[in-house]
C-alpha atoms as a PDB file:
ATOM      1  CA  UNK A   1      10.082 -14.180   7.900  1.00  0.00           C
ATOM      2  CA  UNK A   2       8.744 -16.574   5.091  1.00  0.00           C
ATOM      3  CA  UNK A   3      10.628 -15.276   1.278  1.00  0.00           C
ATOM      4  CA  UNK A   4       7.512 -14.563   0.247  1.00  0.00           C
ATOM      5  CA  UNK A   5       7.415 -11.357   2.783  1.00  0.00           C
ATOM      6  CA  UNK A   6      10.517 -10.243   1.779  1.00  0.00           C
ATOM      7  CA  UNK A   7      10.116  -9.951  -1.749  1.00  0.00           C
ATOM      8  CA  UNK A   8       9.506  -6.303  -3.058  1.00  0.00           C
ATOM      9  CA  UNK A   9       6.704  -6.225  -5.425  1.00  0.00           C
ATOM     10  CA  UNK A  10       6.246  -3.714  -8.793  1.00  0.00           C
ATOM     11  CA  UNK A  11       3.296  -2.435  -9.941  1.00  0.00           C
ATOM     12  CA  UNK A  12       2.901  -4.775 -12.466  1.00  0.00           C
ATOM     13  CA  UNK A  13       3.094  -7.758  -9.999  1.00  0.00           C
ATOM     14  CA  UNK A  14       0.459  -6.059  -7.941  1.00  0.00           C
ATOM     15  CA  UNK A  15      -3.096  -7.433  -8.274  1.00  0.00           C
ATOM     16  CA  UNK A  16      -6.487  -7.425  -6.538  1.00  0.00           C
ATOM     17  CA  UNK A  17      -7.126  -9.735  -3.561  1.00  0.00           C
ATOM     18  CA  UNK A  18      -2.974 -10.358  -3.129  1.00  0.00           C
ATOM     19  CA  UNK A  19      -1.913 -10.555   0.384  1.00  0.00           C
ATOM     20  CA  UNK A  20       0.775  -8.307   0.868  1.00  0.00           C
ATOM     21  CA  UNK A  21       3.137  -6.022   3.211  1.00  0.00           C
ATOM     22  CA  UNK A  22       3.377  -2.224   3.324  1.00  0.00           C
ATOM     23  CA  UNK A  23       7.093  -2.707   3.017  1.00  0.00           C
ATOM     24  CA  UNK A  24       6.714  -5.035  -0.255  1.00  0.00           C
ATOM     25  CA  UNK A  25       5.355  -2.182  -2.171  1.00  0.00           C
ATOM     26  CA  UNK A  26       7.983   0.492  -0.887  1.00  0.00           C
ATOM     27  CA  UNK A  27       9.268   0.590  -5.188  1.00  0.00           C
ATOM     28  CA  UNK A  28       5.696   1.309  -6.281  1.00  0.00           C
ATOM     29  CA  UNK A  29       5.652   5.178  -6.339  1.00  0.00           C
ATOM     30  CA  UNK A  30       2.761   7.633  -7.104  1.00  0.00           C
ATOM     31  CA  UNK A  31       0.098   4.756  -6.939  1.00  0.00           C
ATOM     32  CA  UNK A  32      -2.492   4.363  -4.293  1.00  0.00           C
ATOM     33  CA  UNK A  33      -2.946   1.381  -3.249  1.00  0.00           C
ATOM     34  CA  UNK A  34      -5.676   0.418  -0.183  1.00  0.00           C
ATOM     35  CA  UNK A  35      -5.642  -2.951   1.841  1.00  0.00           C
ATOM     36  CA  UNK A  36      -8.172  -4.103   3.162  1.00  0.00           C
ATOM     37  CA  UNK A  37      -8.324  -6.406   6.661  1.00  0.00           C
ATOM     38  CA  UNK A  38      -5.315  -4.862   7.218  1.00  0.00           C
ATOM     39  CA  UNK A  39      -2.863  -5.755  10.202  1.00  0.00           C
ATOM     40  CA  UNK A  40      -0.031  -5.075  12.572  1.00  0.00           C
ATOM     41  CA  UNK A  41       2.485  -8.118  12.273  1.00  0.00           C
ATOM     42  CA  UNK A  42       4.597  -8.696  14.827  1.00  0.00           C
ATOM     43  CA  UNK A  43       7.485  -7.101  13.206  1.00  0.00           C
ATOM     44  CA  UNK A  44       5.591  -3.811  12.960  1.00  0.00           C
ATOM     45  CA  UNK A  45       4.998  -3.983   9.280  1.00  0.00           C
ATOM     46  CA  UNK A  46       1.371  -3.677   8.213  1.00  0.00           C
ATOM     47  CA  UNK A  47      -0.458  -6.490   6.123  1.00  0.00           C
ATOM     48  CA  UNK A  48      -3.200  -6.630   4.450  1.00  0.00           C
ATOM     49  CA  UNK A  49      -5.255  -7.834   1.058  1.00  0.00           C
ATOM     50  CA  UNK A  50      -4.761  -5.332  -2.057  1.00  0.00           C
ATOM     51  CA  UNK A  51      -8.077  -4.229  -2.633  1.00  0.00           C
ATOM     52  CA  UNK A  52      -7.634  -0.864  -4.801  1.00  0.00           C
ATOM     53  CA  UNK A  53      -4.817   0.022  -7.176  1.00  0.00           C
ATOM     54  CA  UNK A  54      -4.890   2.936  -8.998  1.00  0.00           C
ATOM     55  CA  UNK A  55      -3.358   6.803 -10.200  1.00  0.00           C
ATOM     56  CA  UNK A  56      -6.547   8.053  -8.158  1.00  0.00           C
ATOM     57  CA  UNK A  57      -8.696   7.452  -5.583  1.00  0.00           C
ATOM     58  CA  UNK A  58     -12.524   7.200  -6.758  1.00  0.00           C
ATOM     59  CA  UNK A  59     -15.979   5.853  -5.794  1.00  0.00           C
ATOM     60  CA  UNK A  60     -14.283   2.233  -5.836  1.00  0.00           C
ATOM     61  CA  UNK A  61     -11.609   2.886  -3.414  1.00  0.00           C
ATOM     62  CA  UNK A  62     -14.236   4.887  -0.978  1.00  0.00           C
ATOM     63  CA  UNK A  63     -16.489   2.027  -0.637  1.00  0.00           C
ATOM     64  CA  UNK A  64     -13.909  -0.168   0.851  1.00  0.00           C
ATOM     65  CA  UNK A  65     -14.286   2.145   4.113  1.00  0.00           C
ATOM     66  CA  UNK A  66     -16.524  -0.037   5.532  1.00  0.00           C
ATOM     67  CA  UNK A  67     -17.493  -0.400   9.178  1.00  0.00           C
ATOM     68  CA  UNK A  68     -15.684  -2.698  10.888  1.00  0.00           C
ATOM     69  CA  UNK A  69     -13.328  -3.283   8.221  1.00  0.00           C
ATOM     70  CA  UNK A  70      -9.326  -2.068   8.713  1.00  0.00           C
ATOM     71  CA  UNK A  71      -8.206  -0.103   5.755  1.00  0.00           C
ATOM     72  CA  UNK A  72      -4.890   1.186   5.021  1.00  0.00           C
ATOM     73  CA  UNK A  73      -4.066   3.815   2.493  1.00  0.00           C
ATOM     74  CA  UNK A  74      -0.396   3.547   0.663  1.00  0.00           C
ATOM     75  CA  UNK A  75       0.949   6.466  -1.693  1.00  0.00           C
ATOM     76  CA  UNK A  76       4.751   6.613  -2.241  1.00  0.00           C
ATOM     77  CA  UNK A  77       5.824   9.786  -3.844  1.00  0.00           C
ATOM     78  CA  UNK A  78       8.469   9.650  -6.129  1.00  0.00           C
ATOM     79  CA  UNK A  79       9.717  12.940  -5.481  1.00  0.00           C
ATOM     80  CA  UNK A  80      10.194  12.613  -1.694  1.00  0.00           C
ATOM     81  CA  UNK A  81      12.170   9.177  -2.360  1.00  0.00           C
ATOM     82  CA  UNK A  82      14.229  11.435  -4.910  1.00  0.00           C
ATOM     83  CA  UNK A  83      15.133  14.500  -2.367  1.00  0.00           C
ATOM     84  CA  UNK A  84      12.681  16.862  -4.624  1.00  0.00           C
ATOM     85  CA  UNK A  85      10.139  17.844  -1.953  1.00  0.00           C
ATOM     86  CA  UNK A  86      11.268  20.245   0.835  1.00  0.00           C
ATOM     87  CA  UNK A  87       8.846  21.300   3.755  1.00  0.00           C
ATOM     88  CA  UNK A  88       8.985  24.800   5.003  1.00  0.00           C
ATOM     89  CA  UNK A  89       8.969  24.678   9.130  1.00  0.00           C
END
C-alpha cells in the first residue's frame, strides 16, 4: 500500500475529482460524500473519485447515478462512532 492510501483525509482536505479510499475518509463524520467509478481493491477497501461532498444529498448528488457508472454513498455518523445510537432488536 502506496502512503498516499494510508493517509486519513478531513473534510477540509476533501475536494472534487480526488481519488480516494472509503477508509481515508473514516474521520469525516455527518458528511455525504459519493464516488464515482468506484472499486473493490484488492484489499477489500472501496476506491473511487469524490464526486459529491456535502451536509445533504440534492439534485447534484442524484445525477451522478448514472447507468453504467459505480457509485458509492459514504455517511459517517458521529453519534454511532461516539456510542450515542442504540438499536432496539
Amino acid at each position: 500500500m502506496r502512503d498516499t492510501e494510508k493517509k486519513e483525509y478531513t473534510l477540509d482536505e476533501l475536494y472534487n475529482g480526488m481519488q480516494v479510499r472509503e477508509s481515508q475518509l473514516s474521520n469525516v463524520y455527518n458528511i455525504h460524500i459519493v464516488l464515482v467509478n468506484s472499486f473493490l481493491t484488492e484489499d477489500g477497501d472501496i476506491e473511487g473519485t469524490v464526486g459529491f461532498i456535502g451536509s445533504t444529498l440534492n439534485s447534484e448528488s442524484n445525477r451522478l447515478n448514472r447507468r453504467g457508472v459505480m457509485v458509492t454513498h459514504i455517511y459517517n455518523e458521529e453519534a454511532e462512532k461516539e456510542g450515542e445510537i442504540y438499536y432496539d432488536d
